[in-house]
PDB file of N, CA and C in Angstrom:
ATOM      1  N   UNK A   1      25.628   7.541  34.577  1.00  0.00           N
ATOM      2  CA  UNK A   1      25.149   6.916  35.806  1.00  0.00           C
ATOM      3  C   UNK A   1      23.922   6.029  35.548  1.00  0.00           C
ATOM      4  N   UNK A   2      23.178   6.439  34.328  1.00  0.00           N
ATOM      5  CA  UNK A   2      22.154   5.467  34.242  1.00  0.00           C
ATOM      6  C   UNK A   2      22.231   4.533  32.973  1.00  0.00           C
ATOM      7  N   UNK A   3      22.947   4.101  32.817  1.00  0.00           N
ATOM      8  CA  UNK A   3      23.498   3.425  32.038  1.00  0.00           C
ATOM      9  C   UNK A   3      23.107   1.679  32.047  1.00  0.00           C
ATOM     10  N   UNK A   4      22.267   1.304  31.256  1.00  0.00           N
ATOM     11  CA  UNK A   4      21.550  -0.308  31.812  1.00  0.00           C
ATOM     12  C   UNK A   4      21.832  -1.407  30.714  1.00  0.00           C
ATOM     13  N   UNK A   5      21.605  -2.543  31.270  1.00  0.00           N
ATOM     14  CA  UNK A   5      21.294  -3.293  29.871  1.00  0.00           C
ATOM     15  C   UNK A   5      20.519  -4.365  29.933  1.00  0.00           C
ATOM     16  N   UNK A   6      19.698  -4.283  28.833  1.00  0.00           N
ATOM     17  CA  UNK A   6      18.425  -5.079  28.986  1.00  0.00           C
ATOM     18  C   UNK A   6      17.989  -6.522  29.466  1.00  0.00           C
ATOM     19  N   UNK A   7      17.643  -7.356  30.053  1.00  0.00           N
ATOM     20  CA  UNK A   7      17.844  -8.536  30.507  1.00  0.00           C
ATOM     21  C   UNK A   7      16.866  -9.346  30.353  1.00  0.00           C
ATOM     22  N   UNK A   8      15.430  -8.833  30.206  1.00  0.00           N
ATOM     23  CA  UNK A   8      14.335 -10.116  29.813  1.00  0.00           C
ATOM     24  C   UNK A   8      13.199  -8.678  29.162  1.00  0.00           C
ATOM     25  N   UNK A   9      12.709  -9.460  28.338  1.00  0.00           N
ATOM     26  CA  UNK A   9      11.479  -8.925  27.728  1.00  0.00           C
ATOM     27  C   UNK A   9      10.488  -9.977  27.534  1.00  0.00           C
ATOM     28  N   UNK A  10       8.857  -9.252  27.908  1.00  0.00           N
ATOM     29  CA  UNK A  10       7.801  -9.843  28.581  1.00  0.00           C
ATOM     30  C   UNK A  10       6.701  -9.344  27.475  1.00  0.00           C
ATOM     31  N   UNK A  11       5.942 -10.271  26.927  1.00  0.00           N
ATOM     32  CA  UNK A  11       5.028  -9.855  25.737  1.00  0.00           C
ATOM     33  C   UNK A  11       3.798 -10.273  25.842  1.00  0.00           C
ATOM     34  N   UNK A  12       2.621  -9.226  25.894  1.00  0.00           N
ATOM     35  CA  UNK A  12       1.142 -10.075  26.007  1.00  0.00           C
ATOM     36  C   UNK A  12       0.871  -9.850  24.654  1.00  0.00           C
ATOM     37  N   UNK A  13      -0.197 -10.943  24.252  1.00  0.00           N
ATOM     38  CA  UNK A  13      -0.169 -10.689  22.481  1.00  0.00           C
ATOM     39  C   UNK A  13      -1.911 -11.285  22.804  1.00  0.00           C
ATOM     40  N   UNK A  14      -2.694 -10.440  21.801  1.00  0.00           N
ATOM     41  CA  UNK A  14      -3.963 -10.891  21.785  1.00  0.00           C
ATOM     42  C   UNK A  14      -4.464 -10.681  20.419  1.00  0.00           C
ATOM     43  N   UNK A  15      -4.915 -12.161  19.878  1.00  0.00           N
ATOM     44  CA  UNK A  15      -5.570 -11.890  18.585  1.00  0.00           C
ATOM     45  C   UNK A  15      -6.798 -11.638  18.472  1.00  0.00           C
ATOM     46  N   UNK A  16      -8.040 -11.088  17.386  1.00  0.00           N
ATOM     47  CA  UNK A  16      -8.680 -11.054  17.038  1.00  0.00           C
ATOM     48  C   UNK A  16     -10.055 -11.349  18.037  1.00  0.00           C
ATOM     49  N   UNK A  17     -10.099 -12.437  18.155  1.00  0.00           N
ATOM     50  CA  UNK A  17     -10.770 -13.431  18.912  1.00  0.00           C
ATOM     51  C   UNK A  17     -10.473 -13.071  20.663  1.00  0.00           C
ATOM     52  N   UNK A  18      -9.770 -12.620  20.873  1.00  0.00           N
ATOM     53  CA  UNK A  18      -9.622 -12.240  22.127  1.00  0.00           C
ATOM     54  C   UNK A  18      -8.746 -13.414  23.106  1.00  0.00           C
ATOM     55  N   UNK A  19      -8.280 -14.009  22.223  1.00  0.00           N
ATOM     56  CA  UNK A  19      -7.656 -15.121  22.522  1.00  0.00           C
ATOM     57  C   UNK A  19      -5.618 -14.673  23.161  1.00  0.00           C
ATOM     58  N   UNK A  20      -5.478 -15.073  24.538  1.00  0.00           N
ATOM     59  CA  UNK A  20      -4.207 -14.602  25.164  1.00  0.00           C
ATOM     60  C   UNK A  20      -3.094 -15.250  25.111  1.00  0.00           C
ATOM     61  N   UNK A  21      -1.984 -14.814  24.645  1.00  0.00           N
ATOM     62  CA  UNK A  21      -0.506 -16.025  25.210  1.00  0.00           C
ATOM     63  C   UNK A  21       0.212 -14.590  25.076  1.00  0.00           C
ATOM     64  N   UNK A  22       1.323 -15.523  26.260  1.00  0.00           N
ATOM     65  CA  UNK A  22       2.275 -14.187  26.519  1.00  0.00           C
ATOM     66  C   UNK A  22       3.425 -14.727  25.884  1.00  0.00           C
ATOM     67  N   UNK A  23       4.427 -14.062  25.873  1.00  0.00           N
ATOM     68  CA  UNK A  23       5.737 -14.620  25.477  1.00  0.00           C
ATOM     69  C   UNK A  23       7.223 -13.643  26.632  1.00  0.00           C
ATOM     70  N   UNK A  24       7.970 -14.324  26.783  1.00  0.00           N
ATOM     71  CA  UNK A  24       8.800 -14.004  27.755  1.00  0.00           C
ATOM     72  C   UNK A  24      10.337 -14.769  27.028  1.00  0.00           C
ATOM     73  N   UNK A  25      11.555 -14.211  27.797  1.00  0.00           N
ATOM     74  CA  UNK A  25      12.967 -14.607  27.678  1.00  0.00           C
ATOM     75  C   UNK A  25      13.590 -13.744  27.793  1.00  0.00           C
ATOM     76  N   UNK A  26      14.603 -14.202  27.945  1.00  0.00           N
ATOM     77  CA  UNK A  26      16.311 -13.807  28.017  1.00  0.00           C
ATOM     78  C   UNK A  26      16.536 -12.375  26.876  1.00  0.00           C
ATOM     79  N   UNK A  27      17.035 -11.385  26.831  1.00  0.00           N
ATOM     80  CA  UNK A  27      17.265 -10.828  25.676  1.00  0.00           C
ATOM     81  C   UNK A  27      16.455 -10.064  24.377  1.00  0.00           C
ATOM     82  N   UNK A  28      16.874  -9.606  23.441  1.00  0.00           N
ATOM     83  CA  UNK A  28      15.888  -9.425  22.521  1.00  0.00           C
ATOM     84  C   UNK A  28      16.546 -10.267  21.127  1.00  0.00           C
ATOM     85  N   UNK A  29      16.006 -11.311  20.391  1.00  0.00           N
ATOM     86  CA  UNK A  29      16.725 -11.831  19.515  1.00  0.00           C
ATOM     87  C   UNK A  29      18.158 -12.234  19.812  1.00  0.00           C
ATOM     88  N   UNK A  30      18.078 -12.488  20.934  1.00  0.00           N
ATOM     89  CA  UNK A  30      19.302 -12.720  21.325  1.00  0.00           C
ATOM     90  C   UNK A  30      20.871 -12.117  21.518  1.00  0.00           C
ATOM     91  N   UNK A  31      20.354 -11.126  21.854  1.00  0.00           N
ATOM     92  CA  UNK A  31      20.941  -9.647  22.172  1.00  0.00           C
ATOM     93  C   UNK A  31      20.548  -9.224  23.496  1.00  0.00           C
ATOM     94  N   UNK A  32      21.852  -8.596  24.122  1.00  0.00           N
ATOM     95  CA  UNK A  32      20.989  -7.610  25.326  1.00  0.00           C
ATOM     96  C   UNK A  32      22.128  -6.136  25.064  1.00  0.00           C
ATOM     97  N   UNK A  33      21.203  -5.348  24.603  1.00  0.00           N
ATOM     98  CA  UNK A  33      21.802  -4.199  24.416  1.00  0.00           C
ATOM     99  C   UNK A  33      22.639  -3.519  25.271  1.00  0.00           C
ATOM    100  N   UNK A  34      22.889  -2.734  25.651  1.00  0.00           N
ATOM    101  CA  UNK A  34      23.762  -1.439  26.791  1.00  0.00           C
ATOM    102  C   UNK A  34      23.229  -0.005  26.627  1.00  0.00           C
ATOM    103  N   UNK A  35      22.224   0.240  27.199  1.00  0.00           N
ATOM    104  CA  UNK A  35      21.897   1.615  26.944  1.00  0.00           C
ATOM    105  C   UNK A  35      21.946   2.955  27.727  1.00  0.00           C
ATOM    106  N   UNK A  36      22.163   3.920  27.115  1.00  0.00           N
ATOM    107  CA  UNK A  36      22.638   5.228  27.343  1.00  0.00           C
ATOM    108  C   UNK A  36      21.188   5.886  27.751  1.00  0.00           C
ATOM    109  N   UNK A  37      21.012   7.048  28.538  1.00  0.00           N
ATOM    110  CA  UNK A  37      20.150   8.070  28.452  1.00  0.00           C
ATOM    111  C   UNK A  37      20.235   8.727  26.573  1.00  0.00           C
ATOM    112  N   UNK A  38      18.444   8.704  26.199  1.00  0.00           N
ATOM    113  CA  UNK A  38      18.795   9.128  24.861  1.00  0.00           C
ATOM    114  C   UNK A  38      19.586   8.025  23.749  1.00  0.00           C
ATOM    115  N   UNK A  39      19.712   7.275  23.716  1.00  0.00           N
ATOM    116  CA  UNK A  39      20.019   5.667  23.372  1.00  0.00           C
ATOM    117  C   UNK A  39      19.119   5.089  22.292  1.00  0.00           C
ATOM    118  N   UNK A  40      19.171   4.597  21.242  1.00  0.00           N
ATOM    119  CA  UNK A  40      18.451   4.160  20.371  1.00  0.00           C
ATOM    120  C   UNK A  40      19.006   2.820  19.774  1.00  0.00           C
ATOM    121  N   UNK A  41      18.131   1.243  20.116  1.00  0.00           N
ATOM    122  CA  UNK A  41      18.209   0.130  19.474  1.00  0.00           C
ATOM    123  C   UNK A  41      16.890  -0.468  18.803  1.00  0.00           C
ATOM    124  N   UNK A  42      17.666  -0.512  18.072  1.00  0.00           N
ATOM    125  CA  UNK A  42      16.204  -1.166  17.106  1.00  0.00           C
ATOM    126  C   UNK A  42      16.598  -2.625  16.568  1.00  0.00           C
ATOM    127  N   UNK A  43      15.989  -3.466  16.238  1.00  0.00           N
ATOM    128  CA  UNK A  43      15.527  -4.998  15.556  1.00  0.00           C
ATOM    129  C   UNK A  43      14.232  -5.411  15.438  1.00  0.00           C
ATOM    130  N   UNK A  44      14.265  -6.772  14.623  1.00  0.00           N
ATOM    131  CA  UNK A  44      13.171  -7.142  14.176  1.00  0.00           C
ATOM    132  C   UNK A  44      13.063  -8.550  14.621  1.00  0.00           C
ATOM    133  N   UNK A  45      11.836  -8.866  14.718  1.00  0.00           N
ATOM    134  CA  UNK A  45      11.113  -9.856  15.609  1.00  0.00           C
ATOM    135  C   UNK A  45      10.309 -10.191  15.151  1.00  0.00           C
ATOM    136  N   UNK A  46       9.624 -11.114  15.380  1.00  0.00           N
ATOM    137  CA  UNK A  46       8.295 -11.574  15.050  1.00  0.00           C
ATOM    138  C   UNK A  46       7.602 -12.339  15.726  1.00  0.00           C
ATOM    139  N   UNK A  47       6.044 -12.300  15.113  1.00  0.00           N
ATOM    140  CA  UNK A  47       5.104 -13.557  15.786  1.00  0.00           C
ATOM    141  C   UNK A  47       4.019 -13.586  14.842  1.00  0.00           C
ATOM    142  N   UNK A  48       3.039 -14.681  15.388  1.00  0.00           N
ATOM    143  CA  UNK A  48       1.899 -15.010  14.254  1.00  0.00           C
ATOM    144  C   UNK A  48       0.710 -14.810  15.293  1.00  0.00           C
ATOM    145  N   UNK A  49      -0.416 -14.391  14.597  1.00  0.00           N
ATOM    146  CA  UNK A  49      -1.622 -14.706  14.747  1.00  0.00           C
ATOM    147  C   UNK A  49      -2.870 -15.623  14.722  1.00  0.00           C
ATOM    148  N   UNK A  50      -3.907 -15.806  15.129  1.00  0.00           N
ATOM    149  CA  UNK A  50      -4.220 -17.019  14.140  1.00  0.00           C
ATOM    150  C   UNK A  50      -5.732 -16.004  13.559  1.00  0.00           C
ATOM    151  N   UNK A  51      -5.684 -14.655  13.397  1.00  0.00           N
ATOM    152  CA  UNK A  51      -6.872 -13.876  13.131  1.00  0.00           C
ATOM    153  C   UNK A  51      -6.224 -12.430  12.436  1.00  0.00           C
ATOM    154  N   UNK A  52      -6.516 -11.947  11.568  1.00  0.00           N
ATOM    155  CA  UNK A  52      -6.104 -10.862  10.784  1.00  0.00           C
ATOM    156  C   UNK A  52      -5.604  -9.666  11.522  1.00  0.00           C
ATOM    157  N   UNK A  53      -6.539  -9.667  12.687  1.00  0.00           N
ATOM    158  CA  UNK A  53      -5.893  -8.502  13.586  1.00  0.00           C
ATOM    159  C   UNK A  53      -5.592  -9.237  15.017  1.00  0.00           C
ATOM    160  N   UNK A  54      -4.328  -7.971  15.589  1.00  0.00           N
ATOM    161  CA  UNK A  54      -4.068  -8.426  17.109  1.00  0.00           C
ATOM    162  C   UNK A  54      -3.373  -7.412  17.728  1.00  0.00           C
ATOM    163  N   UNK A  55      -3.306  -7.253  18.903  1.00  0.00           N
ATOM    164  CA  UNK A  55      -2.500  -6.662  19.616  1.00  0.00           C
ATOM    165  C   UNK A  55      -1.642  -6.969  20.438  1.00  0.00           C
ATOM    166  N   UNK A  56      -0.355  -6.243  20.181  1.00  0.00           N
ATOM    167  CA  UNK A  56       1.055  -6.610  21.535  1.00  0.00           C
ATOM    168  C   UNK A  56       1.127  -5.536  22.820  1.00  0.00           C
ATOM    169  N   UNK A  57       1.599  -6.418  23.195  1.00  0.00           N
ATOM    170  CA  UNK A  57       2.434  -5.195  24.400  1.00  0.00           C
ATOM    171  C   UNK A  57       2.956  -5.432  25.284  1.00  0.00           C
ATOM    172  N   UNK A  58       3.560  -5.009  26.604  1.00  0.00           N
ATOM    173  CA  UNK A  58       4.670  -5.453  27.437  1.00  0.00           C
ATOM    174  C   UNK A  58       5.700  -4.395  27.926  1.00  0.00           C
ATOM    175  N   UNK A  59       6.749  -5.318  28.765  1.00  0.00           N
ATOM    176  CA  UNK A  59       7.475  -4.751  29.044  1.00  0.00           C
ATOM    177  C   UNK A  59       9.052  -4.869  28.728  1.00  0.00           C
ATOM    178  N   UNK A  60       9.715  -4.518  29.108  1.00  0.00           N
ATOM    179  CA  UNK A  60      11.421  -4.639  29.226  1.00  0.00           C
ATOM    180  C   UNK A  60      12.008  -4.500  30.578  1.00  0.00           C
ATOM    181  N   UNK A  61      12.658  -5.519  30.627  1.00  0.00           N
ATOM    182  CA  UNK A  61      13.534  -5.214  32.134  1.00  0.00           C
ATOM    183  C   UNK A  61      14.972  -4.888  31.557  1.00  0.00           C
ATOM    184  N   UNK A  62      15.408  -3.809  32.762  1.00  0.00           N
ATOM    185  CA  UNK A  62      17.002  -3.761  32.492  1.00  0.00           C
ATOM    186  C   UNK A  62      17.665  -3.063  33.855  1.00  0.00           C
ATOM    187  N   UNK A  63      19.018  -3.598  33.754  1.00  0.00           N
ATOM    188  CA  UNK A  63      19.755  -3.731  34.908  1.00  0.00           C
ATOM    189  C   UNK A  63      20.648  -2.571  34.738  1.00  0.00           C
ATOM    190  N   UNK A  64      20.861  -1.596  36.015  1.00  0.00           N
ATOM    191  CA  UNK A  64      21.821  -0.766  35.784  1.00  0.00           C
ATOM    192  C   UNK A  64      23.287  -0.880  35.878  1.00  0.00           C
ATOM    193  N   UNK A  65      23.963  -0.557  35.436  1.00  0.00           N
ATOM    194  CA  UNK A  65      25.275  -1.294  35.022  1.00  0.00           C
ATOM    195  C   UNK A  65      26.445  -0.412  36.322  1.00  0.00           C
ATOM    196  N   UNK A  66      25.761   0.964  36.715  1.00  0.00           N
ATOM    197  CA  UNK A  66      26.561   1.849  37.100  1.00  0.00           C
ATOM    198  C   UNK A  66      26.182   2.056  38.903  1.00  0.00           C
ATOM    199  N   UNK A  67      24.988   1.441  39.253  1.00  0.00           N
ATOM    200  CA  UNK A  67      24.410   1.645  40.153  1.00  0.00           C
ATOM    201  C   UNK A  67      24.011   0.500  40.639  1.00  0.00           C
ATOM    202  N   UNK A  68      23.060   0.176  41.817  1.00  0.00           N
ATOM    203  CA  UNK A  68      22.276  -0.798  42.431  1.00  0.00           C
ATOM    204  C   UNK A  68      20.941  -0.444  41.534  1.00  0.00           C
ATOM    205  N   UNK A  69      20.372  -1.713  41.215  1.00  0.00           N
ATOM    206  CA  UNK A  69      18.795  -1.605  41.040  1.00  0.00           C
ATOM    207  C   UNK A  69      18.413  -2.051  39.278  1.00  0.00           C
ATOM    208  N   UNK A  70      17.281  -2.126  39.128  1.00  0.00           N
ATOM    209  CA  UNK A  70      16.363  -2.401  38.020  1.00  0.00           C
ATOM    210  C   UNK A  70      15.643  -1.659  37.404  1.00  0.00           C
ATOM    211  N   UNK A  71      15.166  -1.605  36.289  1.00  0.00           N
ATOM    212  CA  UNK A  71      14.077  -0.594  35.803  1.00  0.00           C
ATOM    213  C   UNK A  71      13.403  -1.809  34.844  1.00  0.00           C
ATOM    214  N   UNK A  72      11.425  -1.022  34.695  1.00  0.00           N
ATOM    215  CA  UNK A  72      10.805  -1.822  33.822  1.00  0.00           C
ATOM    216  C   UNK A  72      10.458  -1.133  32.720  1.00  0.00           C
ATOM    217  N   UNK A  73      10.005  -0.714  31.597  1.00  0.00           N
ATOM    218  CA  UNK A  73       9.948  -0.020  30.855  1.00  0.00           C
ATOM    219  C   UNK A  73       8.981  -0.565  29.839  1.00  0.00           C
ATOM    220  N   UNK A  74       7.622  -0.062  30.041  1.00  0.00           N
ATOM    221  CA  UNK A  74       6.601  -0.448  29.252  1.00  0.00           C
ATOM    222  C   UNK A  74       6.358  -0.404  27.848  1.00  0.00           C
ATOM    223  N   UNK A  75       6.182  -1.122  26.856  1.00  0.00           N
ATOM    224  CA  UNK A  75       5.982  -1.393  25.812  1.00  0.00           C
ATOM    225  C   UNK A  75       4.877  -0.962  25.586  1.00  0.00           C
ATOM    226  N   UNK A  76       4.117   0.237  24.773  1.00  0.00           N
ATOM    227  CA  UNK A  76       3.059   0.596  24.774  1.00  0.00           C
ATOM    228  C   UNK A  76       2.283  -0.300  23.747  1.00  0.00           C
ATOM    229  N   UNK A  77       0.796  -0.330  23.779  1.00  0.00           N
ATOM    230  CA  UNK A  77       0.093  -1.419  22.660  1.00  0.00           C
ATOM    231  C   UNK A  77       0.220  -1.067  20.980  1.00  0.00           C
ATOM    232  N   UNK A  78       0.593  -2.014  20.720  1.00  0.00           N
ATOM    233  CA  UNK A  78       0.559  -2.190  19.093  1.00  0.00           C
ATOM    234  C   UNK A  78      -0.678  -2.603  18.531  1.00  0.00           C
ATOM    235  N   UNK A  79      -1.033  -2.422  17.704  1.00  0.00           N
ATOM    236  CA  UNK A  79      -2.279  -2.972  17.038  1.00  0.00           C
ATOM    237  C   UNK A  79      -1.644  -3.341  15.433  1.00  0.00           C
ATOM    238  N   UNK A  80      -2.322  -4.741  15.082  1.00  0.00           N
ATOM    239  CA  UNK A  80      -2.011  -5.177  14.161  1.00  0.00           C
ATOM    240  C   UNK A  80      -3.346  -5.611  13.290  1.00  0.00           C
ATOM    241  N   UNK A  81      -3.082  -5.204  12.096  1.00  0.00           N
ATOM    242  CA  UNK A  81      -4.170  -5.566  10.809  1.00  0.00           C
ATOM    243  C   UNK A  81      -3.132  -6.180   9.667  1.00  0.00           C
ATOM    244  N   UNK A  82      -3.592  -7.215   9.117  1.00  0.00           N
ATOM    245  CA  UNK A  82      -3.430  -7.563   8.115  1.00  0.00           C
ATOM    246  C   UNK A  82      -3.823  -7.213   6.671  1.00  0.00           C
ATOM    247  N   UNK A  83      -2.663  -7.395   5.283  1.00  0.00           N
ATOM    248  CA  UNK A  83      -3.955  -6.976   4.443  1.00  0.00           C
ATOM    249  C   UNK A  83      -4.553  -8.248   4.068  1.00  0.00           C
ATOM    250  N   UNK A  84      -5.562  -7.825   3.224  1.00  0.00           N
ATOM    251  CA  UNK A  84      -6.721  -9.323   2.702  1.00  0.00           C
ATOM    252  C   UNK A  84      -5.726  -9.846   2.456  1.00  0.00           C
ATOM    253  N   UNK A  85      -6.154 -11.426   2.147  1.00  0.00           N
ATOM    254  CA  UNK A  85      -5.543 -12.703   1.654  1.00  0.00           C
ATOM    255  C   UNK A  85      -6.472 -13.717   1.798  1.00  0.00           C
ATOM    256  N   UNK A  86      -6.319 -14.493  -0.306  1.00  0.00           N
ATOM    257  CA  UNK A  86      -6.893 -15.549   0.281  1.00  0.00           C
ATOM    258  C   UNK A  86      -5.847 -16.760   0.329  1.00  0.00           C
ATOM    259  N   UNK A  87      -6.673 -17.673   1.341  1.00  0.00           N
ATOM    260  CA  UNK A  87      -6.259 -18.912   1.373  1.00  0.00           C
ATOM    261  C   UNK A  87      -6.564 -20.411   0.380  1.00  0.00           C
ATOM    262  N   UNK A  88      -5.506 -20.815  -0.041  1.00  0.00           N
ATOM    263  CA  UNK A  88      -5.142 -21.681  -1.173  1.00  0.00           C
ATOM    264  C   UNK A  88      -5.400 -23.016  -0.978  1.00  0.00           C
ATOM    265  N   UNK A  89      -6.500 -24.029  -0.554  1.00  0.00           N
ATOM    266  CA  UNK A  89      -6.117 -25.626  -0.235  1.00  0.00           C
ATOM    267  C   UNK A  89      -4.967 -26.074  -1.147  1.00  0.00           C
ATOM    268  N   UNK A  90      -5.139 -25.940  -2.468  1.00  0.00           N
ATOM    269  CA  UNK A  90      -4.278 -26.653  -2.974  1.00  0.00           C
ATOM    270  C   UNK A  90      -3.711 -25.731  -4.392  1.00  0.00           C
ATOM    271  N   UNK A  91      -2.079 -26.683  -4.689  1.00  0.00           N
ATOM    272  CA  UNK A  91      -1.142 -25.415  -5.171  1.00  0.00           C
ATOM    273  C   UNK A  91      -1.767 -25.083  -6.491  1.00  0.00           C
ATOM    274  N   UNK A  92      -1.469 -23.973  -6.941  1.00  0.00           N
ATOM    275  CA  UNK A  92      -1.637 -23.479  -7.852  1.00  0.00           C
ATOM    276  C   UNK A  92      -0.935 -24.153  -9.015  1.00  0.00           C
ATOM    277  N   UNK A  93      -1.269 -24.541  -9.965  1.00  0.00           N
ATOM    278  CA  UNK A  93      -0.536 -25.016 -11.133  1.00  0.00           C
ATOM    279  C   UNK A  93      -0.062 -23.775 -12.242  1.00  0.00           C
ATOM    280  N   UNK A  94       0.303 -23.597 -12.376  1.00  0.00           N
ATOM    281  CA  UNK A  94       0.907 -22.554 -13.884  1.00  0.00           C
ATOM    282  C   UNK A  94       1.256 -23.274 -14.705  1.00  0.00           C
ATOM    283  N   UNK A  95       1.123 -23.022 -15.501  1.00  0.00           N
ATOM    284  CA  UNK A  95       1.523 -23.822 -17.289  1.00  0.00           C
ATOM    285  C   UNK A  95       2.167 -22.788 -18.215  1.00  0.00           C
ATOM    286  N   UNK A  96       3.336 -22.891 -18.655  1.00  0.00           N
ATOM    287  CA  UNK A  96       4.046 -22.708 -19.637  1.00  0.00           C
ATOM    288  C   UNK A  96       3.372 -22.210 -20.718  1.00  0.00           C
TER     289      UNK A  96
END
């Protein structure tokens, strides 16, 4: 009976700096799953920063397939660190 499938996912992302953009669409990777009570989908995604650390989070919408109505389903916060790295102006040469 509760049987849904996912229809837009909603992303606040904040780097380092405290700096905000959200991200929103259709699907996940271009997928909209079908899920069961007890249900498990997983994929991979991505995004960039412009600061070593950041945080995500958000939600999921999904439609019940068996019933009238919607559900939102919160994305709890991620926190992201990078490891060190340096940055290169110009390429590295190697020699033989």
């Amino acid at each position: 009976m509760n049987t849904c499938k996912l229809t837009t996912r909603h992303w606040y992302i904040t780097d380092g700096n405290g700096s905000k953009e959200e991200a929103h669409g259709e699907g996940v990777v271009g997928e909209y799953p079908i899920m069961s009570p007890g249900a498990l989908h997983e994929y991979i995604s991505c995004t960039t920063f412009t600061t070593p650390t950041g945080v995500m989070e958000g939600h999921y919408q999904f439609k019940f397939l068996k019933k009238e109505g919607q559900c939102q389903v919160r994305i709890p916060t991620m926190k992201f660190k990078s490891l060190p790295f340096v940055k290169v102006s110009d390429p590295i040469q190697i020699r033989a």
